[in-house]
PDB file of N, CA and C in Angstrom:
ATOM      1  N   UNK A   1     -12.415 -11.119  23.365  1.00  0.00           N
ATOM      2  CA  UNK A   1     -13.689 -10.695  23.891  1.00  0.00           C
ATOM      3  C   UNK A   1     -14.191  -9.441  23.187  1.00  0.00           C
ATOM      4  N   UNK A   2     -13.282  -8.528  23.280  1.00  0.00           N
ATOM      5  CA  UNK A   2     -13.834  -7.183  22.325  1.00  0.00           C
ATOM      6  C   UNK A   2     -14.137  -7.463  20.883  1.00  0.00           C
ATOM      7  N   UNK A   3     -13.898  -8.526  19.962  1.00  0.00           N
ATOM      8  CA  UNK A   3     -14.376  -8.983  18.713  1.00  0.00           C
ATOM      9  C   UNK A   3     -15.446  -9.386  19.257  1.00  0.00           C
ATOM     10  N   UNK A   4     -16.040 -10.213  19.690  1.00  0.00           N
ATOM     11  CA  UNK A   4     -17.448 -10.658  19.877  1.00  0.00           C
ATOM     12  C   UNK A   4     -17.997  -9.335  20.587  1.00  0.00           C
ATOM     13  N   UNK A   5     -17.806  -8.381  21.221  1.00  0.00           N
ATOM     14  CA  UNK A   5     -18.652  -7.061  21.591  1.00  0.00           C
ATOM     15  C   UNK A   5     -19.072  -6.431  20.280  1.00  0.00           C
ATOM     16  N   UNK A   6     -18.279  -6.383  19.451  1.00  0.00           N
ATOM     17  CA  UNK A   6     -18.038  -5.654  18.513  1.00  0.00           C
ATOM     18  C   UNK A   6     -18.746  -6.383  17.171  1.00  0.00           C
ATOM     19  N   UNK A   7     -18.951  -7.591  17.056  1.00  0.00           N
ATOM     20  CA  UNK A   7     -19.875  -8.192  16.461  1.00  0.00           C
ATOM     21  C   UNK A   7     -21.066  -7.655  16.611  1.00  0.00           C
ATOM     22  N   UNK A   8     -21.320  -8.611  18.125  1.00  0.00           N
ATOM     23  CA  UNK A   8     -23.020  -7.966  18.734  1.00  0.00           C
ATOM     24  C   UNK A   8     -23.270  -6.624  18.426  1.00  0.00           C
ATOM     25  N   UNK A   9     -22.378  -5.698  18.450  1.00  0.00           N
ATOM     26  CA  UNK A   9     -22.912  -4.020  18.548  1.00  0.00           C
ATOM     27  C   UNK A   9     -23.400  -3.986  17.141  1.00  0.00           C
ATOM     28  N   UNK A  10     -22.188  -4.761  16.082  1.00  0.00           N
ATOM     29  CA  UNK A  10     -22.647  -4.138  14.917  1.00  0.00           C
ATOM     30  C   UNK A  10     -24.348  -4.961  14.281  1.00  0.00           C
ATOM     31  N   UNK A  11     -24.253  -5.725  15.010  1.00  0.00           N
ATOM     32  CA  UNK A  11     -25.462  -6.961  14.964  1.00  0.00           C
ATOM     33  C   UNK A  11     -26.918  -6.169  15.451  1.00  0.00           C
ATOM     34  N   UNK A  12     -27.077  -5.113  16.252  1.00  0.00           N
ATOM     35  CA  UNK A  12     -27.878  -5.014  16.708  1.00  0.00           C
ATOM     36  C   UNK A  12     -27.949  -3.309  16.698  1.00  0.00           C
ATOM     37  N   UNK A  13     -27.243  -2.907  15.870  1.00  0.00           N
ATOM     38  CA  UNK A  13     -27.208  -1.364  15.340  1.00  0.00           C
ATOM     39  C   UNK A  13     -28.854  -1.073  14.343  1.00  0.00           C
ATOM     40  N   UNK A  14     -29.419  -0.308  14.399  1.00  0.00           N
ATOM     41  CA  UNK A  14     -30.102   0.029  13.115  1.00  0.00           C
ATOM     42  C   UNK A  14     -28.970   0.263  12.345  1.00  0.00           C
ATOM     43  N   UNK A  15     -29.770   1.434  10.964  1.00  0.00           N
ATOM     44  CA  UNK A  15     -28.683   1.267   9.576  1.00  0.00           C
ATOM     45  C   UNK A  15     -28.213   2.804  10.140  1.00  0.00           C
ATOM     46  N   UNK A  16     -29.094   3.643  10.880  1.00  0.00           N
ATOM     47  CA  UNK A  16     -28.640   4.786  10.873  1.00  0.00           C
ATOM     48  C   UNK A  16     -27.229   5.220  11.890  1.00  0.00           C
ATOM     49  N   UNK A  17     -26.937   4.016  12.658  1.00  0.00           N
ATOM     50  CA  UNK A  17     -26.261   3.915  13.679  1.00  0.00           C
ATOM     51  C   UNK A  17     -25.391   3.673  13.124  1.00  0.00           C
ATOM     52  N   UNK A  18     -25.172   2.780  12.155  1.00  0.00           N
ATOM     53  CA  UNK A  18     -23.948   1.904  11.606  1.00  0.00           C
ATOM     54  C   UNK A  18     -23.700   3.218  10.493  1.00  0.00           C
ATOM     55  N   UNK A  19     -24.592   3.786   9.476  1.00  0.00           N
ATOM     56  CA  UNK A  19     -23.987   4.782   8.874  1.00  0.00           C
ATOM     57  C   UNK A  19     -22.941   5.817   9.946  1.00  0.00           C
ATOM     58  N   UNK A  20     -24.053   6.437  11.229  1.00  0.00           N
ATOM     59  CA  UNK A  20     -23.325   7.525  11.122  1.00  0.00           C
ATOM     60  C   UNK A  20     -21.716   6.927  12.071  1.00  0.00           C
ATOM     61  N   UNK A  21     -21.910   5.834  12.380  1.00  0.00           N
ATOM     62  CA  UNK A  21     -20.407   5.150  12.695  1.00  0.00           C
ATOM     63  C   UNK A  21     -19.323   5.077  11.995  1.00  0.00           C
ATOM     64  N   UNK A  22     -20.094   4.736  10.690  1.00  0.00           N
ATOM     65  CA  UNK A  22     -19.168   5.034   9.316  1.00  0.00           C
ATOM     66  C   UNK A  22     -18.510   6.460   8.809  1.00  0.00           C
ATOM     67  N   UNK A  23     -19.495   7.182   9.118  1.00  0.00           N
ATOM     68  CA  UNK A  23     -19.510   8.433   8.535  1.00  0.00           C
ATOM     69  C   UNK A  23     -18.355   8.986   9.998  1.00  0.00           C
ATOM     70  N   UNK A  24     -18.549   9.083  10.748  1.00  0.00           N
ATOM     71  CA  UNK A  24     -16.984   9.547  11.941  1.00  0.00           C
ATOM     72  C   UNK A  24     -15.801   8.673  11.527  1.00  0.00           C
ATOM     73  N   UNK A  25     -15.773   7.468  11.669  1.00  0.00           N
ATOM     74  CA  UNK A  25     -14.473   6.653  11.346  1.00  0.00           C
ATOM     75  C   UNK A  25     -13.755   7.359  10.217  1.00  0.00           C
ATOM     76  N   UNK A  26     -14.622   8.026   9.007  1.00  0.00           N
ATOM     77  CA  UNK A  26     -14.078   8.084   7.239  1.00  0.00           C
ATOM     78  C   UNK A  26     -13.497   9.343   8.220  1.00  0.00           C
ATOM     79  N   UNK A  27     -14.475  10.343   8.667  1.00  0.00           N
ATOM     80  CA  UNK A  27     -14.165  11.851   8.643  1.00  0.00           C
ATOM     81  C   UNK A  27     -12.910  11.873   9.555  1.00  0.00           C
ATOM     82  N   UNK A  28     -12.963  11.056  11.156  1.00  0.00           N
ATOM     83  CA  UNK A  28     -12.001  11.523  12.092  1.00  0.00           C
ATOM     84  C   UNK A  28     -10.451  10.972  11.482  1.00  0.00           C
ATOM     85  N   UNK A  29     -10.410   9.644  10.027  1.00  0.00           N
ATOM     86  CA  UNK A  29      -9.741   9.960   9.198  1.00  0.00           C
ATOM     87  C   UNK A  29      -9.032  10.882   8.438  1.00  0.00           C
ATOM     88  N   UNK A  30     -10.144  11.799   8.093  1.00  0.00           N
ATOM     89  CA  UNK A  30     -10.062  13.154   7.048  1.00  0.00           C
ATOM     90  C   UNK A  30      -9.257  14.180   8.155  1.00  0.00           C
ATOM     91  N   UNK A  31      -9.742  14.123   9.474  1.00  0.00           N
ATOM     92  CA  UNK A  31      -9.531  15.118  10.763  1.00  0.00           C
ATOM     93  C   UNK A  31      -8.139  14.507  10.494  1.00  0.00           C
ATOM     94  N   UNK A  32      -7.173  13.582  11.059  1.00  0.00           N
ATOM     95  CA  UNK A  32      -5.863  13.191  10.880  1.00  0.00           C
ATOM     96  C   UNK A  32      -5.070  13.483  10.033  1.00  0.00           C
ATOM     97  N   UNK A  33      -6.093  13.594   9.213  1.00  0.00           N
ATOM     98  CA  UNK A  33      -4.953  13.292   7.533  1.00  0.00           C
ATOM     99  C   UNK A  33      -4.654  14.971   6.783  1.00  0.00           C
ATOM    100  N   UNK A  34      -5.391  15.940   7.766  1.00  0.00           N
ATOM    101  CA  UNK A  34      -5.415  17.425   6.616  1.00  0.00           C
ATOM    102  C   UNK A  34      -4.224  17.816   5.952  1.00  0.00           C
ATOM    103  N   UNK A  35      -3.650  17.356   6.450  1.00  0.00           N
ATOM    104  CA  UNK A  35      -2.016  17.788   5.674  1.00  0.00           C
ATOM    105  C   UNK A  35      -1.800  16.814   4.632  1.00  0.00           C
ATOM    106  N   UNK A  36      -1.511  17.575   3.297  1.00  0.00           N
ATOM    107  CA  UNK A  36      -1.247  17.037   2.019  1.00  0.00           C
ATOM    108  C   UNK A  36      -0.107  15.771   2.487  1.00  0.00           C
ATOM    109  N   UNK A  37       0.733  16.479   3.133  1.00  0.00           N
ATOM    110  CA  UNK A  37       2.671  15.880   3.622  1.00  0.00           C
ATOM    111  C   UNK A  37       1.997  14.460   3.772  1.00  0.00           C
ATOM    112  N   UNK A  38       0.936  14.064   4.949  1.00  0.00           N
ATOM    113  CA  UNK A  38       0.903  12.889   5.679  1.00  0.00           C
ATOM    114  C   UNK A  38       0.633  12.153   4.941  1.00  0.00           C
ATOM    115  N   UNK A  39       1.363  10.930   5.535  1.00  0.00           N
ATOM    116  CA  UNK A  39       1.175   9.697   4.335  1.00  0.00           C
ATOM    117  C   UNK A  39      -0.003   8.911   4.228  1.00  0.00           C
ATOM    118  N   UNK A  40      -1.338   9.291   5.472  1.00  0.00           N
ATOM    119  CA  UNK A  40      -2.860   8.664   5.160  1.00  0.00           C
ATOM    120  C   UNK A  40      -3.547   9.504   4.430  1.00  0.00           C
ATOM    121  N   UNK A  41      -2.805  11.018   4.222  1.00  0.00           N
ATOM    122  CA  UNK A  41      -4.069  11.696   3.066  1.00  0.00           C
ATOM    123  C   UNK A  41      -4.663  11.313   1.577  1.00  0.00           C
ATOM    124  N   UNK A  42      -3.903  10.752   1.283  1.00  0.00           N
ATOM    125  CA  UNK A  42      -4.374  10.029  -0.214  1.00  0.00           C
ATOM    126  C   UNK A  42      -5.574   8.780   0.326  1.00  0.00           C
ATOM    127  N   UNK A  43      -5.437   8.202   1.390  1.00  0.00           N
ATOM    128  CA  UNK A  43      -6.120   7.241   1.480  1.00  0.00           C
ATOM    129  C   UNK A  43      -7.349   7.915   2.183  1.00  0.00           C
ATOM    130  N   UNK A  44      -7.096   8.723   3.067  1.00  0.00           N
ATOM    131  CA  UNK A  44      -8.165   9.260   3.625  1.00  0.00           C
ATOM    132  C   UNK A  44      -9.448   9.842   2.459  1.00  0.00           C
ATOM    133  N   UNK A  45      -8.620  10.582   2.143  1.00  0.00           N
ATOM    134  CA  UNK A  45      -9.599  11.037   0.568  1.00  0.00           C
ATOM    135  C   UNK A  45     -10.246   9.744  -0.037  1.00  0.00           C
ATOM    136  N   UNK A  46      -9.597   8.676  -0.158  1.00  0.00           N
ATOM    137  CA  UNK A  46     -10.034   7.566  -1.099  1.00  0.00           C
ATOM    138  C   UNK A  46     -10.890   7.240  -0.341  1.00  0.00           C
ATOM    139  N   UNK A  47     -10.716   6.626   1.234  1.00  0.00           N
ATOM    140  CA  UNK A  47     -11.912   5.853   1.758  1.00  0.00           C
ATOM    141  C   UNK A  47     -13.485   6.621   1.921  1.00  0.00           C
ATOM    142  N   UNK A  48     -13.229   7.883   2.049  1.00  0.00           N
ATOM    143  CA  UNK A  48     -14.157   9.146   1.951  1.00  0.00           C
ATOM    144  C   UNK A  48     -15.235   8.751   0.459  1.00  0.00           C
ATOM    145  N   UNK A  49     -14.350   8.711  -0.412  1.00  0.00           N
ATOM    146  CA  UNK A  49     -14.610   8.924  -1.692  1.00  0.00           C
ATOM    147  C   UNK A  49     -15.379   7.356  -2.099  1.00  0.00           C
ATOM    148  N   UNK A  50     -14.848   6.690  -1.172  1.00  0.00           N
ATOM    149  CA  UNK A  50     -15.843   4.894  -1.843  1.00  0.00           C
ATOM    150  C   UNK A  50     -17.049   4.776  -0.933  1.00  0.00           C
ATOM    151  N   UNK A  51     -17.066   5.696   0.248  1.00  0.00           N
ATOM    152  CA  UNK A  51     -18.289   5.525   0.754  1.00  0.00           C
ATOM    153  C   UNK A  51     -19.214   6.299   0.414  1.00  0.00           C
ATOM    154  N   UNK A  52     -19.156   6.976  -0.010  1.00  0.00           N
ATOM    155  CA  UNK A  52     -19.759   8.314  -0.978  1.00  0.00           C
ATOM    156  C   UNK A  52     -20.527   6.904  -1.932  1.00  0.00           C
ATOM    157  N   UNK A  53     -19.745   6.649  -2.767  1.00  0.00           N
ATOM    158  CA  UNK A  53     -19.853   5.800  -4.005  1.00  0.00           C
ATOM    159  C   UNK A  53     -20.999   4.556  -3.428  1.00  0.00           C
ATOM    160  N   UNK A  54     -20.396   4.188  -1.910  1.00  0.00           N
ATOM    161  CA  UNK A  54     -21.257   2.938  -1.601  1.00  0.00           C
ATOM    162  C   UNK A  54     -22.707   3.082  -1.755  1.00  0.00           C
ATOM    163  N   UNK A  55     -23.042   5.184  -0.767  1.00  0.00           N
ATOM    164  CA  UNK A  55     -24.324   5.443  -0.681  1.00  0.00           C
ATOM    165  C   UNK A  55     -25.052   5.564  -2.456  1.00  0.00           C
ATOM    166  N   UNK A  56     -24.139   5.881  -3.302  1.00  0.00           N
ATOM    167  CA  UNK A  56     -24.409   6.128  -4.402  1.00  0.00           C
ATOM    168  C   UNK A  56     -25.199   4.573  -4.832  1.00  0.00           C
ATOM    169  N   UNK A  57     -24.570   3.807  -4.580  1.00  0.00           N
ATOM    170  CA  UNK A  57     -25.291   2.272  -5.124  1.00  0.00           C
ATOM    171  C   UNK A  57     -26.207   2.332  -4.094  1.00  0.00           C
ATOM    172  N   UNK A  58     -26.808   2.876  -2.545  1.00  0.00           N
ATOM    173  CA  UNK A  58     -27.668   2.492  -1.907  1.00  0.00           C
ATOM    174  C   UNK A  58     -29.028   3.425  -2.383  1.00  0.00           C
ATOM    175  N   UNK A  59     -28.420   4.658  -2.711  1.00  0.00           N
ATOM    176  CA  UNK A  59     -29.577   5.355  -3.340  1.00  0.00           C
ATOM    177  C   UNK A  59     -30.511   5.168  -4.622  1.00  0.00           C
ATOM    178  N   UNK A  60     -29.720   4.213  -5.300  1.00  0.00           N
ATOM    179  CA  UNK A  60     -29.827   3.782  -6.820  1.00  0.00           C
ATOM    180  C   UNK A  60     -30.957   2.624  -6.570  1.00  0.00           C
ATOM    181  N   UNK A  61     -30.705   1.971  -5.297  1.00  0.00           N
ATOM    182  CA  UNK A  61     -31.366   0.402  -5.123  1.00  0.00           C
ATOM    183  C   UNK A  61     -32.962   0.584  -4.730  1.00  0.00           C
ATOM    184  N   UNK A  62     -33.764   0.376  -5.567  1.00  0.00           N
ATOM    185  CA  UNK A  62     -35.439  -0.150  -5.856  1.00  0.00           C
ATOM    186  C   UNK A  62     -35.420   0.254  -4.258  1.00  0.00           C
ATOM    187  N   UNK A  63     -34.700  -0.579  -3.070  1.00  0.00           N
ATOM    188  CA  UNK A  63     -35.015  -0.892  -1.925  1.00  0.00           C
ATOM    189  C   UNK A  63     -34.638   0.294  -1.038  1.00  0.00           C
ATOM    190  N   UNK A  64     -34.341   1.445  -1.186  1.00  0.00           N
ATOM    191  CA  UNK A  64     -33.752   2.448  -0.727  1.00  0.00           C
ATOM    192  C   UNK A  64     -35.570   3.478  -0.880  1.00  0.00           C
ATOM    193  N   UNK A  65     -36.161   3.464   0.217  1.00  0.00           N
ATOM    194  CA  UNK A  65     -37.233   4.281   0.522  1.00  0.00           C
ATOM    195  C   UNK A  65     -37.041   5.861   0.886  1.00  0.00           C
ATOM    196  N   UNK A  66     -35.979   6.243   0.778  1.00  0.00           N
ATOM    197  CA  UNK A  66     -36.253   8.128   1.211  1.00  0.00           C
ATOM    198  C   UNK A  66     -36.618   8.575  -0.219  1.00  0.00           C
ATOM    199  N   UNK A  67     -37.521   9.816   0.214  1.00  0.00           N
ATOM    200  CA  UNK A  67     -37.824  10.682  -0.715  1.00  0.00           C
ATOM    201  C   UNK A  67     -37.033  10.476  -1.895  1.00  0.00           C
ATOM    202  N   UNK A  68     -38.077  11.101  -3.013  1.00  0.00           N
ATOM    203  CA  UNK A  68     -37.153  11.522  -4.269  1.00  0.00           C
ATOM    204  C   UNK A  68     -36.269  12.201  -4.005  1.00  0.00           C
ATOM    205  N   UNK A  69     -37.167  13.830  -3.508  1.00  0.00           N
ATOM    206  CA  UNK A  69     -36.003  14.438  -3.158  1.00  0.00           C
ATOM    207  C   UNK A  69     -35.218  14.572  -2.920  1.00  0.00           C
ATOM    208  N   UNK A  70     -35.109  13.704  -1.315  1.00  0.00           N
ATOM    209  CA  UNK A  70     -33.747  13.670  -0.900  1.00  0.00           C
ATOM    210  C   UNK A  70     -32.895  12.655  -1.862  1.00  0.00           C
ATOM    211  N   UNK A  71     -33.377  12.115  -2.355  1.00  0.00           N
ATOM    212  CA  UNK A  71     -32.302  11.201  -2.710  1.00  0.00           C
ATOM    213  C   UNK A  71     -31.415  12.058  -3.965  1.00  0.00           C
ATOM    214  N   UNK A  72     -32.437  12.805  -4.506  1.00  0.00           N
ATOM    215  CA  UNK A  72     -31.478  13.836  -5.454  1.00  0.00           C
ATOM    216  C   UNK A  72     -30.112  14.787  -5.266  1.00  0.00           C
ATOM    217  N   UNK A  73     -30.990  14.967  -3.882  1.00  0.00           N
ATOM    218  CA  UNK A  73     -30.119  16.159  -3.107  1.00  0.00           C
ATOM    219  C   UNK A  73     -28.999  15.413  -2.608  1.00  0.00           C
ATOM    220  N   UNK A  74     -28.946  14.300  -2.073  1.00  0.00           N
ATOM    221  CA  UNK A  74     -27.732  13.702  -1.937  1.00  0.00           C
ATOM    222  C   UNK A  74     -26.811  13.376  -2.837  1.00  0.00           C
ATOM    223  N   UNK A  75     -27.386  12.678  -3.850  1.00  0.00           N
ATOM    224  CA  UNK A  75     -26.669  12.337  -5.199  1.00  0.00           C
ATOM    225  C   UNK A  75     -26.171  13.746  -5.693  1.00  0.00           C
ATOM    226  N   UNK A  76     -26.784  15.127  -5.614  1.00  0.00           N
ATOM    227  CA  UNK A  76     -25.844  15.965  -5.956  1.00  0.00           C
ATOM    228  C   UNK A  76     -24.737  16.454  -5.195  1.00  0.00           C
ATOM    229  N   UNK A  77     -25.344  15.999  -4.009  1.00  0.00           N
ATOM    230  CA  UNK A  77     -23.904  16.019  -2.996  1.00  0.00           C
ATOM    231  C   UNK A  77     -22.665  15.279  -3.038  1.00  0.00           C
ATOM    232  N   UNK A  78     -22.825  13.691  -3.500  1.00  0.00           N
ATOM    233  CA  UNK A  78     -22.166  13.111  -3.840  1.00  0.00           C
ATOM    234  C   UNK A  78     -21.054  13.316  -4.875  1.00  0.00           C
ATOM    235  N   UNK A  79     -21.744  14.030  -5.828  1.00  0.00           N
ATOM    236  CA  UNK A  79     -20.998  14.607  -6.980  1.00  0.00           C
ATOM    237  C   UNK A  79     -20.361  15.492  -6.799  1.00  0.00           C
ATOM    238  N   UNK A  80     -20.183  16.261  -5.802  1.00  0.00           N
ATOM    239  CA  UNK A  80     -19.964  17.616  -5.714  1.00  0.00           C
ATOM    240  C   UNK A  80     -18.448  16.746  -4.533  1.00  0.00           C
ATOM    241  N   UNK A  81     -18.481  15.499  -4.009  1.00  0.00           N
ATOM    242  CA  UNK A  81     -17.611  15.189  -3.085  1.00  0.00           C
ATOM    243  C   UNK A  81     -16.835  14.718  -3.995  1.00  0.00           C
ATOM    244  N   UNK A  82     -17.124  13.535  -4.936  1.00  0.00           N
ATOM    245  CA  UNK A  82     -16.193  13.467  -5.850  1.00  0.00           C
ATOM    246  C   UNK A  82     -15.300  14.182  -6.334  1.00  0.00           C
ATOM    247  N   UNK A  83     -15.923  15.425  -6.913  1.00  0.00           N
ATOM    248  CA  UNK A  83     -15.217  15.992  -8.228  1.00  0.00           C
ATOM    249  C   UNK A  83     -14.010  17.080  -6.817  1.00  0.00           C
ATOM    250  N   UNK A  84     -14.497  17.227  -5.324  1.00  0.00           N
ATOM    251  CA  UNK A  84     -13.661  17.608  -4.497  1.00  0.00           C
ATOM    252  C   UNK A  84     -12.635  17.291  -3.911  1.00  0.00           C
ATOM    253  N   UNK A  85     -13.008  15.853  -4.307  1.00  0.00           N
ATOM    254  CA  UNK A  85     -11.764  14.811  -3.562  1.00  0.00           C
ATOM    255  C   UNK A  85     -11.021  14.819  -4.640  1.00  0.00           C
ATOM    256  N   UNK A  86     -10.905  14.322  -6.426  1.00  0.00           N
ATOM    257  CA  UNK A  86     -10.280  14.571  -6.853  1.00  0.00           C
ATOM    258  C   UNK A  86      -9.139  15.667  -6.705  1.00  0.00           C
ATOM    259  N   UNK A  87     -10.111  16.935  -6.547  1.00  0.00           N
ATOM    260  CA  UNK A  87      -8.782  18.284  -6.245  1.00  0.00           C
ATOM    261  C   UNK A  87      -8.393  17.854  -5.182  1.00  0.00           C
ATOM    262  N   UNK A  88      -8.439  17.511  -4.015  1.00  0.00           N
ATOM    263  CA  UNK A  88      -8.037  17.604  -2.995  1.00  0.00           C
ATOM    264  C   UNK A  88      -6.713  16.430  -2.934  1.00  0.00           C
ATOM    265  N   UNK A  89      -6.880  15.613  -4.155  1.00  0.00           N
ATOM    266  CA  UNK A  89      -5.894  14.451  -4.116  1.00  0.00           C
ATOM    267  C   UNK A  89      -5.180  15.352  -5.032  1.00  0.00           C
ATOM    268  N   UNK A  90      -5.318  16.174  -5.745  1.00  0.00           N
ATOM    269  CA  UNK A  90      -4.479  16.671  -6.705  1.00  0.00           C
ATOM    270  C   UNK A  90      -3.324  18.254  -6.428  1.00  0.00           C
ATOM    271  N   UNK A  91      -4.071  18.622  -4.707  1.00  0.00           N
ATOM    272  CA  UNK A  91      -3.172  19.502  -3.765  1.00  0.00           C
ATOM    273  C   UNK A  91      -3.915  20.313  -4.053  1.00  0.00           C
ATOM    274  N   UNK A  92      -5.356  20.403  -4.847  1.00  0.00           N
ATOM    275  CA  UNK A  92      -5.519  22.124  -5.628  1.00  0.00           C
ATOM    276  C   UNK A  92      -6.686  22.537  -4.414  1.00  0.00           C
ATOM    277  N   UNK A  93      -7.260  21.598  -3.515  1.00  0.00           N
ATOM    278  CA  UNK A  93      -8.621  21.901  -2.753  1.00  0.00           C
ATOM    279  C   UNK A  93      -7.625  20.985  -1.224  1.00  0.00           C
ATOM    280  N   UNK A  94      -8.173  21.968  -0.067  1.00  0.00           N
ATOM    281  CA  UNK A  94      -8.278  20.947   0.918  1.00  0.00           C
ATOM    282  C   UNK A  94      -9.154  20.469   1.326  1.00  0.00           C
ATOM    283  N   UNK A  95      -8.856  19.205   2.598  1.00  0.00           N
ATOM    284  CA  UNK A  95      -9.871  18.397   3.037  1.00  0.00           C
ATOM    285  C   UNK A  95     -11.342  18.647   3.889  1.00  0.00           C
ATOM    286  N   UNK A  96     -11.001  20.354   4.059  1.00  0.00           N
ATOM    287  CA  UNK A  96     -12.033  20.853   5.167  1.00  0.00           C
ATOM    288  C   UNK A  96     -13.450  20.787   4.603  1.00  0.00           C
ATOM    289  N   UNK A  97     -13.897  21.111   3.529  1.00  0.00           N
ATOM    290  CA  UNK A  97     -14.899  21.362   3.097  1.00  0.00           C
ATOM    291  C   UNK A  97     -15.458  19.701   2.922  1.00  0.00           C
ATOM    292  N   UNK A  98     -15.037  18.750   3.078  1.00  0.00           N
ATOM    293  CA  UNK A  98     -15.633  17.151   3.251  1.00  0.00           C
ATOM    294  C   UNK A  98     -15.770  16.689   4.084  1.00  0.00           C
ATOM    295  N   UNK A  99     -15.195  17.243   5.377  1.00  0.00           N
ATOM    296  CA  UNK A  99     -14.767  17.336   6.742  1.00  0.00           C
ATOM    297  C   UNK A  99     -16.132  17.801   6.986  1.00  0.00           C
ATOM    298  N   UNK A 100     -16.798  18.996   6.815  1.00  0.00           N
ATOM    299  CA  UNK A 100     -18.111  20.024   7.324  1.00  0.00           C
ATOM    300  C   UNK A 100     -19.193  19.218   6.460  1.00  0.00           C
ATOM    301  N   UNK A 101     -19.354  18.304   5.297  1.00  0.00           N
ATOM    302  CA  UNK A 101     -20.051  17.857   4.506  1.00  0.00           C
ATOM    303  C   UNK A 101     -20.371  16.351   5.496  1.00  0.00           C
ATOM    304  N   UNK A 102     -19.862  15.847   6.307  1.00  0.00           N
ATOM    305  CA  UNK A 102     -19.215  14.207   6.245  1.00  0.00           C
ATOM    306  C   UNK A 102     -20.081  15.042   7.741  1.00  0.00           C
ATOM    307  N   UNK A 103     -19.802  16.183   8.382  1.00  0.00           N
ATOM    308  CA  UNK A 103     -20.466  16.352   9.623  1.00  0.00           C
ATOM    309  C   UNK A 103     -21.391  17.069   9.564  1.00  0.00           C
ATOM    310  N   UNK A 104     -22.271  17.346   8.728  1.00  0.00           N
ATOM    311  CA  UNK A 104     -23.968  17.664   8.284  1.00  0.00           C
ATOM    312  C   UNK A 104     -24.239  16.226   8.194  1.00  0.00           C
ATOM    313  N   UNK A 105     -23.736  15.337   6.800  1.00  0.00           N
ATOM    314  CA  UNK A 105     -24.793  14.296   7.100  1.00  0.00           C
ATOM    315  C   UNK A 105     -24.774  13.455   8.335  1.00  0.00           C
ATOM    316  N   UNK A 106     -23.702  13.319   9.326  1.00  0.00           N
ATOM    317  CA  UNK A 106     -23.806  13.062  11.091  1.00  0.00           C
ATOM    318  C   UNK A 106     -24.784  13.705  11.784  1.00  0.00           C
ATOM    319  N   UNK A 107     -25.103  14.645  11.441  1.00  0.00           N
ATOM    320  CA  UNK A 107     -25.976  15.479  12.324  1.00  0.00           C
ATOM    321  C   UNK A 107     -26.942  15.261  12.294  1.00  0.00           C
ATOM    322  N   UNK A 108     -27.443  15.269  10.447  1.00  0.00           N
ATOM    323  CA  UNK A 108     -28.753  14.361   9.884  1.00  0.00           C
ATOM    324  C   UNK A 108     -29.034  13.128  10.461  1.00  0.00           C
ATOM    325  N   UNK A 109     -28.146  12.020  10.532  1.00  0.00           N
ATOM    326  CA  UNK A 109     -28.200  11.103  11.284  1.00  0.00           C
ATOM    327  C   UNK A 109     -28.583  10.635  12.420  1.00  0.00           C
ATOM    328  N   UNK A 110     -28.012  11.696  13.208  1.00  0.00           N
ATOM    329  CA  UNK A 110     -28.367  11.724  14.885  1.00  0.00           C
ATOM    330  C   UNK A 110     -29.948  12.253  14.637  1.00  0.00           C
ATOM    331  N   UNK A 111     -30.278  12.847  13.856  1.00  0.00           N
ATOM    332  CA  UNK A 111     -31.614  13.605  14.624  1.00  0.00           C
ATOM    333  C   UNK A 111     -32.690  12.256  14.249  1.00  0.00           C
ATOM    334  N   UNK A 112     -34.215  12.462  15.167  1.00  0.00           N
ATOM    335  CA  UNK A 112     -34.934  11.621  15.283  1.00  0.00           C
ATOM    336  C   UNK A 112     -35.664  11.728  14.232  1.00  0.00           C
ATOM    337  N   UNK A 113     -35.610  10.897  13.099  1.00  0.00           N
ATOM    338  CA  UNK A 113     -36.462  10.764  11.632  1.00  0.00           C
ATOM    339  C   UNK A 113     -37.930  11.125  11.709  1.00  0.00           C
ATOM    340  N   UNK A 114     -38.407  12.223  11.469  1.00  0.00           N
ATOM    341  CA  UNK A 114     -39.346  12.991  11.736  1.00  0.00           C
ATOM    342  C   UNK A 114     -39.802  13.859  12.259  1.00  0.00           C
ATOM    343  N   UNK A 115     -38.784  14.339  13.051  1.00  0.00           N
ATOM    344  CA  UNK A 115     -38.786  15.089  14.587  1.00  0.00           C
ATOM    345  C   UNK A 115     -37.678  16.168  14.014  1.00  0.00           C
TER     346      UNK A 115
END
């Protein structure tokens, strides 16, 4: 029964709902994983790091309507998560600063598009 709830919900989400759903699942990941030791931090970083990449192909697509602007400003954000997650897989950066990044664009999310 909870698979078919869980269908419908995702069935009847806008996109901003289903992002910022995405965007807690990756982070409360990142929240679990801060310790280099634990054995989901490599992955945590990774799944962080492909959704980054996903928005990267959504920003790129003809069909993707926000601002220029913003779309710049994200894409430099994006870059700036990359080249962080790398260190952060490499022990030299921790996970906090993707953690506070991953919960700005949540916040963005929640608020009412225009308002």
């Amino acid at each position: 029964m909870s698979d078919k709830y869980a269908a419908t919900q995702t069935a009847t989400e806008n996109p901003r709902d289903t992002e910022y759903r995405l965007f807690a699942r990756v982070t409360n990941a990142l929240l679990n994983n801060q310790d280099a030791n634990t054995t989901g931090y490599i992955q945590a970083i990774d799944w962080n790091r492909r959704l980054w990449l996903t928005l990267q192909a959504d920003l790129a697509s003809e069909e993707n309507k926000l601002p220029k602007e913003l779309k710049a400003q994200l894409i430099s954000l994006l870059i700036w998560v990359d080249k962080h997650s790398r260190k952060a897989m490499r022990g030299e950066e921790t996970v906090a600063p993707l953690i506070e990044v991953n919960r700005a664009i949540m916040e963005g999310l929640r608020a009412k598009p225009g308002g």
